[in-house]
Protein backbone atom coordinates (compact mmCIF):
# COMPACT_ATOMS: atom_id res chain seq x y z
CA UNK A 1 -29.86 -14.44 -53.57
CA UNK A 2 -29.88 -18.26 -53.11
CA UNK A 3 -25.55 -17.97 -52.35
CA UNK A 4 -26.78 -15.22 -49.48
CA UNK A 5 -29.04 -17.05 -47.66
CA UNK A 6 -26.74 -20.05 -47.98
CA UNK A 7 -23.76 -18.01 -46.62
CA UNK A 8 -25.59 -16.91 -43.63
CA UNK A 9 -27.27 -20.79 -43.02
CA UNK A 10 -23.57 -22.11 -42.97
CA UNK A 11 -23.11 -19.61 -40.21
CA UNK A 12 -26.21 -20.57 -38.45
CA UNK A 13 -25.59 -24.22 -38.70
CA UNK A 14 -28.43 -24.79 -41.17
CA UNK A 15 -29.00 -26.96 -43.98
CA UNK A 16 -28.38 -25.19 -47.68
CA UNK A 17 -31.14 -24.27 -49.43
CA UNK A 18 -31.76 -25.29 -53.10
CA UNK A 19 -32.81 -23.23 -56.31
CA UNK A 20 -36.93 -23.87 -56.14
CA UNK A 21 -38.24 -23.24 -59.46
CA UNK A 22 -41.71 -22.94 -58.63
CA UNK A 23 -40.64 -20.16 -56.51
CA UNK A 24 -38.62 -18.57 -59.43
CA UNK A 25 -42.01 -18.74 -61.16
CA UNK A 26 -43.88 -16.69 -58.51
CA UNK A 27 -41.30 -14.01 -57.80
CA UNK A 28 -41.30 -13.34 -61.59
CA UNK A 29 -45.01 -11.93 -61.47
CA UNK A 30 -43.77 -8.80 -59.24
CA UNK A 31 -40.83 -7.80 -61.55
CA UNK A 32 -41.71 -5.07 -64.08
CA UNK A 33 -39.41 -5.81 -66.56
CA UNK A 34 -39.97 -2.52 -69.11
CA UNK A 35 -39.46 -0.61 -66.11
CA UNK A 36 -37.00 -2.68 -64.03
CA UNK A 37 -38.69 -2.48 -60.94
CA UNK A 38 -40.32 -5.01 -58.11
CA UNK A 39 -43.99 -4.46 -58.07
CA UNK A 40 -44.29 -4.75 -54.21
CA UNK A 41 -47.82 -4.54 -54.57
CA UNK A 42 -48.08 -7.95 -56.11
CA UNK A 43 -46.43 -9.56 -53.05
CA UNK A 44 -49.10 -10.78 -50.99
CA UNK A 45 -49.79 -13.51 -48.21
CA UNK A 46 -45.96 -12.79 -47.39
CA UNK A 47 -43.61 -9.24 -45.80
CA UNK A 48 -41.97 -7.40 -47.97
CA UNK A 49 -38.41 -6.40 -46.94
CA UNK A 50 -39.02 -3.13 -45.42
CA UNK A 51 -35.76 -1.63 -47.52
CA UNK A 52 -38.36 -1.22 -49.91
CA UNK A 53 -39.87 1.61 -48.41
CA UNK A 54 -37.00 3.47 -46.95
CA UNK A 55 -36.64 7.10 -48.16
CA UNK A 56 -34.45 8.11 -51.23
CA UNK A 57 -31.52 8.70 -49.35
CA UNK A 58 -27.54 7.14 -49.74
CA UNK A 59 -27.86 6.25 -53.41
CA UNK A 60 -31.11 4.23 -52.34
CA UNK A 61 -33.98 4.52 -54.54
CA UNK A 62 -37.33 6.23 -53.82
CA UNK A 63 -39.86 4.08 -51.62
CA UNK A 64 -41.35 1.91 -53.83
CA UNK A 65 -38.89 2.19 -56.51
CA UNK A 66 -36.80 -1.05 -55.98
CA UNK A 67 -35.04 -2.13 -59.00
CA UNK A 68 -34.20 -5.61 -59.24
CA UNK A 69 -30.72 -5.31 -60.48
CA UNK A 70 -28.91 -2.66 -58.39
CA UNK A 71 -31.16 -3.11 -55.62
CA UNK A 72 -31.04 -6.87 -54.29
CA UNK A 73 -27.76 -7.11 -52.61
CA UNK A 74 -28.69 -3.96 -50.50
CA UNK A 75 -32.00 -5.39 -49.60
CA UNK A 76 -30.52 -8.44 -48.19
CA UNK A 77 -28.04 -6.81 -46.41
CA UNK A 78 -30.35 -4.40 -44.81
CA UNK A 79 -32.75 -7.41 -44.19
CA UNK A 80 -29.50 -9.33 -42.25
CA UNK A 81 -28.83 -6.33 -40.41
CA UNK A 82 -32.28 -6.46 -38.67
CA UNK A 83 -31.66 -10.48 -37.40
CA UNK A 84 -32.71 -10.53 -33.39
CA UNK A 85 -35.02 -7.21 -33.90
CA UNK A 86 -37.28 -8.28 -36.60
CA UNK A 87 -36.76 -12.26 -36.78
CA UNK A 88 -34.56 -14.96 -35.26
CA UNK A 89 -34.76 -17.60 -37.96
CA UNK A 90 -32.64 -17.88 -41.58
CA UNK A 91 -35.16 -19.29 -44.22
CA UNK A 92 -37.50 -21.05 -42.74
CA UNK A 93 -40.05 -20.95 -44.79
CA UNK A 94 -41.25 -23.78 -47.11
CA UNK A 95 -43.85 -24.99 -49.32
């Protein structure tokens, strides 16, 4: 995840960004781990990638049914692919 964003920073003539492990910390209370799914209920006080509820369709999973593993790269590319409509900025956000 951190190598994506810092791909797409490089492009945009940003800074890198750096592993945060307080962050780490927080993400880690939305994975399910005996199911292997993102609890995207958890997430609050922040959006949720809206890849997370598409419909089952292409090999994606049902809405709500992201799974950490097969699911993340997808994510992030749908999430890039909606730069300029959605958002203009490449990780802004800081603590």
């Amino acid at each position: 995840m951190l190598d994506f964003h810092n791909k797409l920073r490089l492009g945009e003539g940003k800074p890198l960004l750096k592993w945060d492990c307080e962050l780490e910390q927080k993400a880690e209370t939305v994975f399910e781990p005996e199911n292997g799914l993102v609890n995207t209920a958890k997430i609050t006080g922040h959006a949720v990638n809206d890849y997370a509820y598409l419909p089952e369709k292409c090999g994606r999973p049902a809405a709500g049914e992201i799974k950490f593993k097969s699911d993340v790269e997808p994510a992030l590319d749908y999430w890039w692919s909606k730069k300029g409509t959605f958002y203009n900025n490449v990780g802004t956000v800081s603590k």
